[in-house]
N, C-alpha and C. Protein backbone atom coordinates (compact mmCIF):
# COMPACT_ATOMS: atom_id res chain seq x y z
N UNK A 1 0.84 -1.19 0.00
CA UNK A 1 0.00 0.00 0.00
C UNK A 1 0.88 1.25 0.00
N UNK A 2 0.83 2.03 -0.85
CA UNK A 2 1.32 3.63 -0.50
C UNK A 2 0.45 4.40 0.38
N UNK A 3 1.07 5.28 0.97
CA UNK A 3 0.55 6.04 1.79
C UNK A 3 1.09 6.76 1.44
N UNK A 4 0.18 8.17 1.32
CA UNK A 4 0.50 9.78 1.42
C UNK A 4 -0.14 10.57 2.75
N UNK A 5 1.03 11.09 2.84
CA UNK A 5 0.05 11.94 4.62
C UNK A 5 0.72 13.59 4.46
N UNK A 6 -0.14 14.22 4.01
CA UNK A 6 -0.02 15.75 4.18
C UNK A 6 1.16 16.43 3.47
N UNK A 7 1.03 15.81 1.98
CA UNK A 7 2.08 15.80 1.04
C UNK A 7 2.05 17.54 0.67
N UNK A 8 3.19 17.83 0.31
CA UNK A 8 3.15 19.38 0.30
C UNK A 8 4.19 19.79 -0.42
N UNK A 9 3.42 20.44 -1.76
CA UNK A 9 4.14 20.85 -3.12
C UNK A 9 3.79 21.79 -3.58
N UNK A 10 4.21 23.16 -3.32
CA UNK A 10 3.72 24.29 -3.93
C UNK A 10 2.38 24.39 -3.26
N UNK A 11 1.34 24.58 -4.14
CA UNK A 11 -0.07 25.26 -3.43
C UNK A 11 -0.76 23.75 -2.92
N UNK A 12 -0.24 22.37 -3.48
CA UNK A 12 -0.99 21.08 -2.92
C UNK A 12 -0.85 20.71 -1.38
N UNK A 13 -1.36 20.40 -0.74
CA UNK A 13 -1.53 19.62 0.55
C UNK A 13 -2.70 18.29 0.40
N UNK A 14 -2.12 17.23 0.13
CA UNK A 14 -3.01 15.88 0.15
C UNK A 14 -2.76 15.06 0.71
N UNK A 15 -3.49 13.73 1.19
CA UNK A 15 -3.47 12.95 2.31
C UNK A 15 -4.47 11.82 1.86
N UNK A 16 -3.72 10.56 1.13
CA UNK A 16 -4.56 9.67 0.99
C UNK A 16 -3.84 8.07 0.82
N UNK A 17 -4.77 6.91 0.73
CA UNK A 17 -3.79 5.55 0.49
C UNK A 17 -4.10 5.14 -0.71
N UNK A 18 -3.55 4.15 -1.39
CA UNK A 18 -3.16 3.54 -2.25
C UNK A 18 -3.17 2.11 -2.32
N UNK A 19 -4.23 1.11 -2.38
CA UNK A 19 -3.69 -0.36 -2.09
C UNK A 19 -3.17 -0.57 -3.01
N UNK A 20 -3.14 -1.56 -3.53
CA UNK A 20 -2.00 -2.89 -4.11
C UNK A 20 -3.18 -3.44 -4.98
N UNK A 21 -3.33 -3.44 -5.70
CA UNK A 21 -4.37 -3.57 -7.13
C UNK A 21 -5.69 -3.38 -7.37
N UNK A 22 -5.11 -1.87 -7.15
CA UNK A 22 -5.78 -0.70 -7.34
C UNK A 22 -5.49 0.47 -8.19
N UNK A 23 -6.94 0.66 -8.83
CA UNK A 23 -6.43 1.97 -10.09
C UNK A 23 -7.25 3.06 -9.24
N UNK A 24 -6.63 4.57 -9.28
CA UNK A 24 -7.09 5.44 -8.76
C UNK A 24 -6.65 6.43 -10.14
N UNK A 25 -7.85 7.12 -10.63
CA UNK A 25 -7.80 8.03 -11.43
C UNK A 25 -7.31 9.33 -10.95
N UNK A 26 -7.34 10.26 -11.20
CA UNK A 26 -6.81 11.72 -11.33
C UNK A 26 -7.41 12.83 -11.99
N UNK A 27 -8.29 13.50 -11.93
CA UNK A 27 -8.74 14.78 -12.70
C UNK A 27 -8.69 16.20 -12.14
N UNK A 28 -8.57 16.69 -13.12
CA UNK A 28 -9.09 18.47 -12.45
C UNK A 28 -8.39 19.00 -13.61
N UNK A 29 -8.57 20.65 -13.43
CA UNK A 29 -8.16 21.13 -14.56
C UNK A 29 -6.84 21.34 -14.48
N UNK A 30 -6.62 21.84 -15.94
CA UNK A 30 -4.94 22.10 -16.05
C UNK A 30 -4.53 23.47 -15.09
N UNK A 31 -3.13 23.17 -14.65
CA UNK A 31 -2.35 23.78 -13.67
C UNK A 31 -3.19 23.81 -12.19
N UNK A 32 -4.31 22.56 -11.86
CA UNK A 32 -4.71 22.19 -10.53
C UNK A 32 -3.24 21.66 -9.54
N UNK A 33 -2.38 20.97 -10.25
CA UNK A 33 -1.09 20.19 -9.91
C UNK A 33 -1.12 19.11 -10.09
N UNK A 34 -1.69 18.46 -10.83
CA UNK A 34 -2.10 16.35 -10.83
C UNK A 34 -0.28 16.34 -11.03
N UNK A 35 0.18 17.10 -12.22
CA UNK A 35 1.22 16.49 -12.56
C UNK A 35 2.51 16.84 -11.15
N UNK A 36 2.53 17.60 -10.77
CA UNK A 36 3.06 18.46 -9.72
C UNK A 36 2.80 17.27 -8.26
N UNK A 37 1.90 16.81 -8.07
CA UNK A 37 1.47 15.45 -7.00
C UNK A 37 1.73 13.89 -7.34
N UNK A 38 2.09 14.12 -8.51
CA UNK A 38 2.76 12.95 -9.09
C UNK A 38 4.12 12.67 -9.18
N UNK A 39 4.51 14.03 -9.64
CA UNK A 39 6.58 13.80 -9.69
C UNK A 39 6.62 14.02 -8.16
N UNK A 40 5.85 14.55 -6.95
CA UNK A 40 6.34 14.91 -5.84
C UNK A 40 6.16 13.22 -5.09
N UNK A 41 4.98 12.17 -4.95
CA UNK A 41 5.46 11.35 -5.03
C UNK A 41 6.36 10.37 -5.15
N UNK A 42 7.04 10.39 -6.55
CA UNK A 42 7.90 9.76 -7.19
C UNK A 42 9.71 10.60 -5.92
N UNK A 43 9.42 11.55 -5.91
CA UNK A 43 10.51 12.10 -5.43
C UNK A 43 11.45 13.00 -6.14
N UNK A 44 10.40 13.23 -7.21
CA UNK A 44 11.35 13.73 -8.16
C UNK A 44 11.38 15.34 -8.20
N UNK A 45 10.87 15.77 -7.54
CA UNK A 45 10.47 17.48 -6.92
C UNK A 45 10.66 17.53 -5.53
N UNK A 46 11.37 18.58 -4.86
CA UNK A 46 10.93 18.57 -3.24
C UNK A 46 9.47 19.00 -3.18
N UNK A 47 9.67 18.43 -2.10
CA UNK A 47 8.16 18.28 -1.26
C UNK A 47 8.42 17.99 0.50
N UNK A 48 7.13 18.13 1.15
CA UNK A 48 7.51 17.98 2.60
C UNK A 48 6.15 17.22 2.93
N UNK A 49 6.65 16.32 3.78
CA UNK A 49 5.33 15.32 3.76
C UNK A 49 5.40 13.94 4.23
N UNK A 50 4.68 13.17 4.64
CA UNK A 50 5.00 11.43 4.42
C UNK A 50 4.68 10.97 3.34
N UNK A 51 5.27 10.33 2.70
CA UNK A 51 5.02 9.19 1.65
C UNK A 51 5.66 7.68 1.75
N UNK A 52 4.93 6.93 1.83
CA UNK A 52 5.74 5.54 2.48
C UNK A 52 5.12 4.25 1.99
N UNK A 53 6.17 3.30 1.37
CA UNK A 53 5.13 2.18 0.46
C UNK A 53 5.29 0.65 1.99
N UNK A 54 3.91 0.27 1.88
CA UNK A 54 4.27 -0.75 3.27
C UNK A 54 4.78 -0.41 4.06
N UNK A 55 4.46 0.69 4.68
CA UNK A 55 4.89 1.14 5.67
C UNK A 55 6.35 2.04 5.80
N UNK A 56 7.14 1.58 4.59
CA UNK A 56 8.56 2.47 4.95
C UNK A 56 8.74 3.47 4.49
N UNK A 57 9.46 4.32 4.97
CA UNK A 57 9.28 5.84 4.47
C UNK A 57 10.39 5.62 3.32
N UNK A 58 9.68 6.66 2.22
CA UNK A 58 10.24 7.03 0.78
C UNK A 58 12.09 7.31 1.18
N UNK A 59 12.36 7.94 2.13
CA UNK A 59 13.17 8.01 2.76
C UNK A 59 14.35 7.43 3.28
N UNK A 60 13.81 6.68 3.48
CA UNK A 60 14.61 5.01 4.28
C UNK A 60 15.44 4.42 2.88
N UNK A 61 14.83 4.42 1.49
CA UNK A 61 15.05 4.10 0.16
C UNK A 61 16.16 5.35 -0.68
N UNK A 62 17.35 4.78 -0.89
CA UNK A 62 17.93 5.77 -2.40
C UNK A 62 17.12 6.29 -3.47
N UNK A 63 16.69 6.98 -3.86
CA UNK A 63 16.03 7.63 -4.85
C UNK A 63 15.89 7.08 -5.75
N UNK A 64 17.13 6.33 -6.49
CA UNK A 64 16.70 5.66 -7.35
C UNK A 64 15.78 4.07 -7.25
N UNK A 65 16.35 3.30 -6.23
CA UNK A 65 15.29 1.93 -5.80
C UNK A 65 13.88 3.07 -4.92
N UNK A 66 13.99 3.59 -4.46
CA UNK A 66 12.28 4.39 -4.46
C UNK A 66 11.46 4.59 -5.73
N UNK A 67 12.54 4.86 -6.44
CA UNK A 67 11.35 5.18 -8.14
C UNK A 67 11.56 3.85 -9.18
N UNK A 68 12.57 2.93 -8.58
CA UNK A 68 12.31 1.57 -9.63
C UNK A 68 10.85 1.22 -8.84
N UNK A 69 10.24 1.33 -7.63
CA UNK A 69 9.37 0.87 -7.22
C UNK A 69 7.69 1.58 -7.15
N UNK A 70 8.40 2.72 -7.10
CA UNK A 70 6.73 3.75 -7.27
C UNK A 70 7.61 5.08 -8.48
N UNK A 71 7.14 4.78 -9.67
CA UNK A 71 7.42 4.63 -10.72
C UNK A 71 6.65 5.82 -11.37
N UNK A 72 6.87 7.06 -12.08
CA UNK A 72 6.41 7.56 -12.78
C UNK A 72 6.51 7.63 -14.41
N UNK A 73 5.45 7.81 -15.09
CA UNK A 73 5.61 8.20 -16.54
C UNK A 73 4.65 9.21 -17.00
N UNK A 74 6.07 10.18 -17.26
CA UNK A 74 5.40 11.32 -17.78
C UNK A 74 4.86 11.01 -19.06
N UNK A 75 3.64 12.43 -19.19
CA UNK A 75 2.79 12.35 -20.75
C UNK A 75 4.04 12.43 -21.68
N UNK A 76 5.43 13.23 -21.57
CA UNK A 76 6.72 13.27 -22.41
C UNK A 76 7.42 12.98 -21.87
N UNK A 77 7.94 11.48 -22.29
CA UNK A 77 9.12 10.92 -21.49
C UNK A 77 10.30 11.20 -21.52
N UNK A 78 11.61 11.71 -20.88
CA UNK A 78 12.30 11.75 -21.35
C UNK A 78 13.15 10.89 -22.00
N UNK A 79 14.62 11.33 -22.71
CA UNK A 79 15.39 10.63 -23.75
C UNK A 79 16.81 11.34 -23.69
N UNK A 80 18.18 9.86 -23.02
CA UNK A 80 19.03 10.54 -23.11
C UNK A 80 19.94 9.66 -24.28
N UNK A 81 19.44 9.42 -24.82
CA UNK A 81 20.32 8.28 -25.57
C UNK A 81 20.37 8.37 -27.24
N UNK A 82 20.78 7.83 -28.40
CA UNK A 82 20.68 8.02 -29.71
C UNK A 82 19.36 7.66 -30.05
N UNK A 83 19.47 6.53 -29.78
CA UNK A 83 18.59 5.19 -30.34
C UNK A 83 17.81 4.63 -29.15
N UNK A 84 15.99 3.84 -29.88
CA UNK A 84 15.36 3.60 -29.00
C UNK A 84 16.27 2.23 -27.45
N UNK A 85 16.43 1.68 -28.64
CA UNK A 85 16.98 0.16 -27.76
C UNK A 85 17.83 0.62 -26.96
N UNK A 86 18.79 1.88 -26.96
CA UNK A 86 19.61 1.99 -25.46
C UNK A 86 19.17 2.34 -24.38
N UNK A 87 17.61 2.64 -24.56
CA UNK A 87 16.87 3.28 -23.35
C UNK A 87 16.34 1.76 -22.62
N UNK A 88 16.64 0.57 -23.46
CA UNK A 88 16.23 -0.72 -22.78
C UNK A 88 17.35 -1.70 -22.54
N UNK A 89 17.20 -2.34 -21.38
CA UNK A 89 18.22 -3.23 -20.62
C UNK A 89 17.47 -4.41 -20.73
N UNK A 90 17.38 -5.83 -20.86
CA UNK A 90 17.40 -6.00 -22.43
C UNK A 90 17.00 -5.69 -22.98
N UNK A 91 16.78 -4.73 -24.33
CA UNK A 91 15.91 -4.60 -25.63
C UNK A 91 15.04 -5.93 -25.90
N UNK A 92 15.90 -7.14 -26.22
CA UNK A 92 14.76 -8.27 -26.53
C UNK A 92 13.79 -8.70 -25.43
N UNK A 93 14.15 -8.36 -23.95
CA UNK A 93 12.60 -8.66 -22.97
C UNK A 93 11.32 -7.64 -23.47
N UNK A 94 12.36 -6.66 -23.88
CA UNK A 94 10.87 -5.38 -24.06
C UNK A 94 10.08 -5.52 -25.44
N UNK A 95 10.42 -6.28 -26.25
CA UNK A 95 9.84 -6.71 -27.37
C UNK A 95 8.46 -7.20 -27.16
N UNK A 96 7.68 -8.19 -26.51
CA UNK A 96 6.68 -8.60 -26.43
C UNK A 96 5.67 -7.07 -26.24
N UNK A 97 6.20 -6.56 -25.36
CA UNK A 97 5.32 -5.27 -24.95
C UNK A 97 5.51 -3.99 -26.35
N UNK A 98 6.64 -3.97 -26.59
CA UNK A 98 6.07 -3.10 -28.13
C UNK A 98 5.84 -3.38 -28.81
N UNK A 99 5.59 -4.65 -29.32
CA UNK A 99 5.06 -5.24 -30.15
C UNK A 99 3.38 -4.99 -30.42
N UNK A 100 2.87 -5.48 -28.56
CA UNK A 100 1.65 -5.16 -28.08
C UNK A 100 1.55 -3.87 -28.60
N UNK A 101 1.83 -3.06 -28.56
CA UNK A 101 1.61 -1.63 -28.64
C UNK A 101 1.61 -1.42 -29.99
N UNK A 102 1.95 -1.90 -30.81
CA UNK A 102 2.07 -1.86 -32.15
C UNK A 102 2.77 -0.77 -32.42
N UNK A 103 3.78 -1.39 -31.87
CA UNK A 103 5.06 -0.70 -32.76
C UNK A 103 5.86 -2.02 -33.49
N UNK A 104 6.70 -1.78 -35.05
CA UNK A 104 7.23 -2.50 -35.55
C UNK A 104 8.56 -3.19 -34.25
N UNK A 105 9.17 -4.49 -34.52
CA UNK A 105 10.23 -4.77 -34.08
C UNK A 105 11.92 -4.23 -34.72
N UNK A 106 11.26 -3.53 -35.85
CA UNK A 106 12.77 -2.74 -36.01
C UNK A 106 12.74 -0.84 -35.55
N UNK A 107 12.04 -1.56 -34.30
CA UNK A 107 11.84 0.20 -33.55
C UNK A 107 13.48 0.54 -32.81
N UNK A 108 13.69 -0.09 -32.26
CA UNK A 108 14.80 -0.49 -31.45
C UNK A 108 15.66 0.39 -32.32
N UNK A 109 16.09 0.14 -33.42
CA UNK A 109 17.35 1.10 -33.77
C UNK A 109 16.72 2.53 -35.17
N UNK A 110 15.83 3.00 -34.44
CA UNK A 110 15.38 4.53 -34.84
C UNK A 110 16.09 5.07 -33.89
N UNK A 111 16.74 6.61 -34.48
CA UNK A 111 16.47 7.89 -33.62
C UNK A 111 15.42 8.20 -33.10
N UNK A 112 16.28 8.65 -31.93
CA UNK A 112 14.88 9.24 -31.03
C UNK A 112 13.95 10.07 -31.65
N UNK A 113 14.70 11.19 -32.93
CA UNK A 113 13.96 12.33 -33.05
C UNK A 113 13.07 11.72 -34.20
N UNK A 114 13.29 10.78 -34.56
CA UNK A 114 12.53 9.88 -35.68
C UNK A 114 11.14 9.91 -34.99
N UNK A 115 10.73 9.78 -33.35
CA UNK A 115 9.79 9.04 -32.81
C UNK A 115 8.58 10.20 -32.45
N UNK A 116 7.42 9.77 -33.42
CA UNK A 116 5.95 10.59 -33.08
C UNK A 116 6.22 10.52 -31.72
N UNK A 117 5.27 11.90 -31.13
CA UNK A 117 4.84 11.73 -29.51
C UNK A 117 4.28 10.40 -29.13
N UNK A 118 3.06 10.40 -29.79
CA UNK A 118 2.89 9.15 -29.71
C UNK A 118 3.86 7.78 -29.30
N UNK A 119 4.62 7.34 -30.19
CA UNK A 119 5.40 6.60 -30.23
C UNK A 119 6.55 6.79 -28.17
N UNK A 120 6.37 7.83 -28.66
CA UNK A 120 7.66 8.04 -27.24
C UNK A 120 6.48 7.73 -26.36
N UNK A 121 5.34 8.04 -26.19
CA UNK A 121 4.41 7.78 -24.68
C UNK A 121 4.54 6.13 -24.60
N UNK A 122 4.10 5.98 -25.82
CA UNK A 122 4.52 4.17 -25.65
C UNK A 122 5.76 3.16 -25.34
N UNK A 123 6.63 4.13 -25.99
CA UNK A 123 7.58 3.61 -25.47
C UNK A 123 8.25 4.01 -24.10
N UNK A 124 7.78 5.00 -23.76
CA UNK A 124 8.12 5.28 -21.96
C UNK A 124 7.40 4.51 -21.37
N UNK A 125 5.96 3.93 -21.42
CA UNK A 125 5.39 3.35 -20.61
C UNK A 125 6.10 1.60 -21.07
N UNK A 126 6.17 1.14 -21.82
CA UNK A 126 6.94 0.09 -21.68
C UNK A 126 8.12 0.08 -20.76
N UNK A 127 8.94 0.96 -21.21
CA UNK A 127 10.35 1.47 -20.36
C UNK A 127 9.74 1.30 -18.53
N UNK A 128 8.74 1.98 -18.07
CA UNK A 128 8.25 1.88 -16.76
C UNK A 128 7.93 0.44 -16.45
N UNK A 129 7.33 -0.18 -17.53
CA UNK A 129 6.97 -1.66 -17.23
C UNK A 129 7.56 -2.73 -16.97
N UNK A 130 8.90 -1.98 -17.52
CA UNK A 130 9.54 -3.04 -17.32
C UNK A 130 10.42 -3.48 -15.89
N UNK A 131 10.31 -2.21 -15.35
CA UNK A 131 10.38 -2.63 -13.93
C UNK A 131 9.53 -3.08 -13.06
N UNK A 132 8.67 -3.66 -13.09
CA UNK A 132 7.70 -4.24 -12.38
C UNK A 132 7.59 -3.70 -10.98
N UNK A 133 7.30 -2.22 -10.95
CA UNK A 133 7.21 -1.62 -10.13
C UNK A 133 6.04 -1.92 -8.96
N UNK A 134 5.80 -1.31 -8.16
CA UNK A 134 4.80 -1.83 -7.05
C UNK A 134 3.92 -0.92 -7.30
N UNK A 135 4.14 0.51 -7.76
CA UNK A 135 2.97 1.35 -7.67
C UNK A 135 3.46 2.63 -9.72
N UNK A 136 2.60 2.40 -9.96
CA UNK A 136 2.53 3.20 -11.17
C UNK A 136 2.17 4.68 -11.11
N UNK A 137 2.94 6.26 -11.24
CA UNK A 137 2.10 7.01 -11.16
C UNK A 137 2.14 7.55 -12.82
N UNK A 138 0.92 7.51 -13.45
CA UNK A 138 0.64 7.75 -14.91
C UNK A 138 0.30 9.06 -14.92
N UNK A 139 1.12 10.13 -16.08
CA UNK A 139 0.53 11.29 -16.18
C UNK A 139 0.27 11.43 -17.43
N UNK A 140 -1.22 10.92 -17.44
CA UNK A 140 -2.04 10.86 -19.15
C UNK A 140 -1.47 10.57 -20.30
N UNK A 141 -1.19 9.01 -19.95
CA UNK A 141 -0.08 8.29 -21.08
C UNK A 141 -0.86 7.70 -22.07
N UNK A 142 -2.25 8.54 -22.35
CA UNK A 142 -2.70 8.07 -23.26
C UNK A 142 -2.98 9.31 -24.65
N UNK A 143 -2.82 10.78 -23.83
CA UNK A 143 -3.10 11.56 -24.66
C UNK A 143 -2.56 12.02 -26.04
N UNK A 144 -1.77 11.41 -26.51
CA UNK A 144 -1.59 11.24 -27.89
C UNK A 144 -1.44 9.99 -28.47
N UNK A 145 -2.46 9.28 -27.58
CA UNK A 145 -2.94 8.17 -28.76
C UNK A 145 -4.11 7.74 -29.05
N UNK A 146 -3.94 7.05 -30.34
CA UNK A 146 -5.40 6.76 -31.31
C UNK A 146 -6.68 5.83 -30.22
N UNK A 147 -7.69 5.89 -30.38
CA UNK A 147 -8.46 4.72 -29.86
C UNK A 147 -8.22 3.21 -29.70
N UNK A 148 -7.16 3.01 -30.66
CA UNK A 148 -7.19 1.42 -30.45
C UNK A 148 -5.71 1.49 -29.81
N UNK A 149 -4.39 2.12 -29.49
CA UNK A 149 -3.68 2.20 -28.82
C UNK A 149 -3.88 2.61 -27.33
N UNK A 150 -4.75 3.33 -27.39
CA UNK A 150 -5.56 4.11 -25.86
C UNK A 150 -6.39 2.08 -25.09
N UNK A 151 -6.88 1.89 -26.07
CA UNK A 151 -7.35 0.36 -25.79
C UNK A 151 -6.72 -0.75 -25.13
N UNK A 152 -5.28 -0.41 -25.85
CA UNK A 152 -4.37 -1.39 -25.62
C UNK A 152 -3.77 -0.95 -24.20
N UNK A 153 -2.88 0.13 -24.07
CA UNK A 153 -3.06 1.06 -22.97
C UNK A 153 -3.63 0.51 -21.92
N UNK A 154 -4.71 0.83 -21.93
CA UNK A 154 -5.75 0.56 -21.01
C UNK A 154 -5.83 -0.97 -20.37
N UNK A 155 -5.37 -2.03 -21.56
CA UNK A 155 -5.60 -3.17 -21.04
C UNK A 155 -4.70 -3.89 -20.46
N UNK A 156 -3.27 -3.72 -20.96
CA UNK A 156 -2.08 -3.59 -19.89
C UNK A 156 -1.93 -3.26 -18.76
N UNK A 157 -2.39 -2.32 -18.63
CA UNK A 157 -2.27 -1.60 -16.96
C UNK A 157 -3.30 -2.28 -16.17
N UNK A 158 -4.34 -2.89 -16.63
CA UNK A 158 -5.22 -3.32 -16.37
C UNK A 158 -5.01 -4.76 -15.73
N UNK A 159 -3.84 -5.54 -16.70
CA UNK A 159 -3.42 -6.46 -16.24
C UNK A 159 -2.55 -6.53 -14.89
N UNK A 160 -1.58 -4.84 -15.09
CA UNK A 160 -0.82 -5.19 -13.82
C UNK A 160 -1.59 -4.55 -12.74
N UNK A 161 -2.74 -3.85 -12.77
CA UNK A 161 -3.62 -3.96 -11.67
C UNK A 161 -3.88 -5.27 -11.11
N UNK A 162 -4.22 -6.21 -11.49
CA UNK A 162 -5.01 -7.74 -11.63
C UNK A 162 -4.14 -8.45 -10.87
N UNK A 163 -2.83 -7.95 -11.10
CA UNK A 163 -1.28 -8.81 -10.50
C UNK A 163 -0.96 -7.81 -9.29
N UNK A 164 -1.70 -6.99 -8.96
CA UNK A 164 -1.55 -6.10 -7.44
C UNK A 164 -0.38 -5.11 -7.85
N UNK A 165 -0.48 -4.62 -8.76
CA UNK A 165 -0.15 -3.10 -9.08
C UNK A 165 -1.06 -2.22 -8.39
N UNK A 166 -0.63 -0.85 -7.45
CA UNK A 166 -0.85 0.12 -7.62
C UNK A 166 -0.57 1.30 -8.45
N UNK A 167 -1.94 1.77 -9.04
CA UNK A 167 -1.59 2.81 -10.08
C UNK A 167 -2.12 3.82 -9.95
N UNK A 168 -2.03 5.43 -9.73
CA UNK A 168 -2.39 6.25 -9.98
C UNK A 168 -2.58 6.65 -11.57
N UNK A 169 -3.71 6.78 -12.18
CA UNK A 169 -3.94 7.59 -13.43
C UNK A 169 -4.35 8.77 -13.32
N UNK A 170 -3.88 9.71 -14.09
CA UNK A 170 -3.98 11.35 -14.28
C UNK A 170 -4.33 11.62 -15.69
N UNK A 171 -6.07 12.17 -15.85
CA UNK A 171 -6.28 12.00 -17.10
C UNK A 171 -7.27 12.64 -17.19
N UNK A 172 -7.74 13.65 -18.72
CA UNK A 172 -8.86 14.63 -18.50
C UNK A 172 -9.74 14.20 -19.04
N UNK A 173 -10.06 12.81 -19.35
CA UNK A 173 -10.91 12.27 -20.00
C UNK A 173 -11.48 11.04 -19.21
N UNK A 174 -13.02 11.94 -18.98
CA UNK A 174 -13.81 11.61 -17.76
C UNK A 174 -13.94 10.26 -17.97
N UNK A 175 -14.69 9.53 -19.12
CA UNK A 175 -14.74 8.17 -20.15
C UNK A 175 -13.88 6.98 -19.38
N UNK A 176 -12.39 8.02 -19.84
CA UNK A 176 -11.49 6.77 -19.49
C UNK A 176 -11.35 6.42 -17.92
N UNK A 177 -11.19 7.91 -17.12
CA UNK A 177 -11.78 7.52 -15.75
C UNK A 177 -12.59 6.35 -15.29
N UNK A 178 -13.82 6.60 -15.52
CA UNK A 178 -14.84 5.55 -15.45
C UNK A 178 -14.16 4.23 -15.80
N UNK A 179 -13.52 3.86 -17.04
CA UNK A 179 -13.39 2.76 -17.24
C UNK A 179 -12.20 2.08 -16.74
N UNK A 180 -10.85 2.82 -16.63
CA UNK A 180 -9.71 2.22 -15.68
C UNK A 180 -9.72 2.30 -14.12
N UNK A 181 -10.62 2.96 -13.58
CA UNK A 181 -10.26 3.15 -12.09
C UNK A 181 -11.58 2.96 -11.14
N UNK A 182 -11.53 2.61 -9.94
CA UNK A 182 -12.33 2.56 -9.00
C UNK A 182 -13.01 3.83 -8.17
N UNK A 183 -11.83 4.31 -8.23
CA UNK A 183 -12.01 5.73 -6.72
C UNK A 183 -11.51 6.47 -7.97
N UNK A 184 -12.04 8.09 -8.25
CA UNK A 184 -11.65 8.94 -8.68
C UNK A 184 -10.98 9.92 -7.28
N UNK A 185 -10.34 10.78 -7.74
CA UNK A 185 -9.31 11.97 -6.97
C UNK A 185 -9.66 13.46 -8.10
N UNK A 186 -10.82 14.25 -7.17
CA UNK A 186 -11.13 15.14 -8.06
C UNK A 186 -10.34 16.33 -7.50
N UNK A 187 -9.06 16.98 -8.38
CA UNK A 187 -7.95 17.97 -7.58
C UNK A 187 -8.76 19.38 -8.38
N UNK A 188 -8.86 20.17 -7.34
CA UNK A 188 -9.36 21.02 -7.50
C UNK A 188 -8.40 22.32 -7.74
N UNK A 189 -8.24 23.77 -7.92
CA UNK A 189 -7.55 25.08 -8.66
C UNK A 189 -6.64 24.84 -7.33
N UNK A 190 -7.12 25.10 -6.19
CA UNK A 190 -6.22 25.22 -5.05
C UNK A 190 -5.69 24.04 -4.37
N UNK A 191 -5.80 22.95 -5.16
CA UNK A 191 -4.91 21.77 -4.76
C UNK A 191 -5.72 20.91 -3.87
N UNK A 192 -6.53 20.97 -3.51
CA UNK A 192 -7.08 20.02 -2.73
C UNK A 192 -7.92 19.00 -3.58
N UNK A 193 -7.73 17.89 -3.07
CA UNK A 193 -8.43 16.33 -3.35
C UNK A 193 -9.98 16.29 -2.90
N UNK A 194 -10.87 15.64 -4.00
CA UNK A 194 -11.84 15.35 -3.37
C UNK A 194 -11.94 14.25 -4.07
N UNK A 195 -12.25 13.12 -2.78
CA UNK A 195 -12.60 11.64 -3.50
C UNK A 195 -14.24 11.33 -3.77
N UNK A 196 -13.95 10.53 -4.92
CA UNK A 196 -15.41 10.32 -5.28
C UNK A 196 -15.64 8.51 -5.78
N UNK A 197 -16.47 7.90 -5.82
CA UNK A 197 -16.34 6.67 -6.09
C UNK A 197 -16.89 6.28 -6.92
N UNK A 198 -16.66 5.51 -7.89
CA UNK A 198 -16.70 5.45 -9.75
C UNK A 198 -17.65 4.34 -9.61
């Protein structure tokens, strides 16, 4: 289970849990902070607050084994490398999953700058998957893609819900709300959470 207790990022202050295969959506309008409560999570922004998975504080963990485990993917992932396949440790495990995604198998040796947005959301969220993280925080890794990639999307995460993933989704599309998550998190202009149940 994650726990957040009186997380505090700029204008946000929130306070809520997280089980273990469970999807919790995310809405409100733009510059509410979804994305801003998500990297602060992850650890990737200061913040002041508890955040603690099973009990241990985010803290107790190196930064980096804290985020192989509660895991973010931004809507633009970043890219420090030439080529797709150096962003993967093995390239051939991550094959089954871009494949899924329908991307060709000679993706692996494109330039990065070769790669639609599209293409990069998919391939960051593979990149996240492949750590079999404990908790997912998604920041609308679907918004530049088509309906039947948004599908696919959807049914992946779906799976590692099923296998006791926790996932936060952050997404302005009420639809998909409804259909990936249980508990919505409605973040309002001044940062505050209001839960609602789907």
């Amino acid at each position: 289970m994650l726990t957040v207790q009186a997380l505090k990022r700029l204008h946000i202050s929130v306070s809520f849990d997280l089980n273990d295969g469970e999807c919790v959506a995310l809405q409100g309008p733009s510059g509410a902070g979804k994305s801003l409560l998500l990297r602060a999570i992850a650890d990737l922004d200061p913040n002041e607050g508890t955040v603690k998975l099973d009990g241990m504080l985010r803290e107790a963990l190196p930064a980096p084994r804290w985020r192989s485990q509660v895991t973010y993917v931004a809507a633009e992932p970043g890219w420090w490398a030439d080529t797709v396949r150096e962003h993967f440790t093995p390239w051939d495990q991550a094959m089954p999953l871009v494949e899924r995604l329908g991307l060709p198998p000679d993706c692996g040796t494109w330039n990065i700058p070769r790669l639609s947005t599209g293409e990069k959301q998919r391939l960051g969220l593979v990149r996240a998957l492949m750590l079999h993280s404990r908790v997912l925080l998604l920041d609308e890794p679907t918004s530049a893609l088509d309906a039947t990639s948004t599908a696919t999307v959807e049914a992946i995460v779906a799976e590692r819900v099923s296998a006791g993933t926790g996932v936060l989704w952050s997404t302005h599309d009420g639809a998909q709300a409804r259909r990936v998550a249980s508990r919505l998190f409605l973040m309002e202009s001044g940062g505050r959470i209001e839960e609602h149940r789907l």
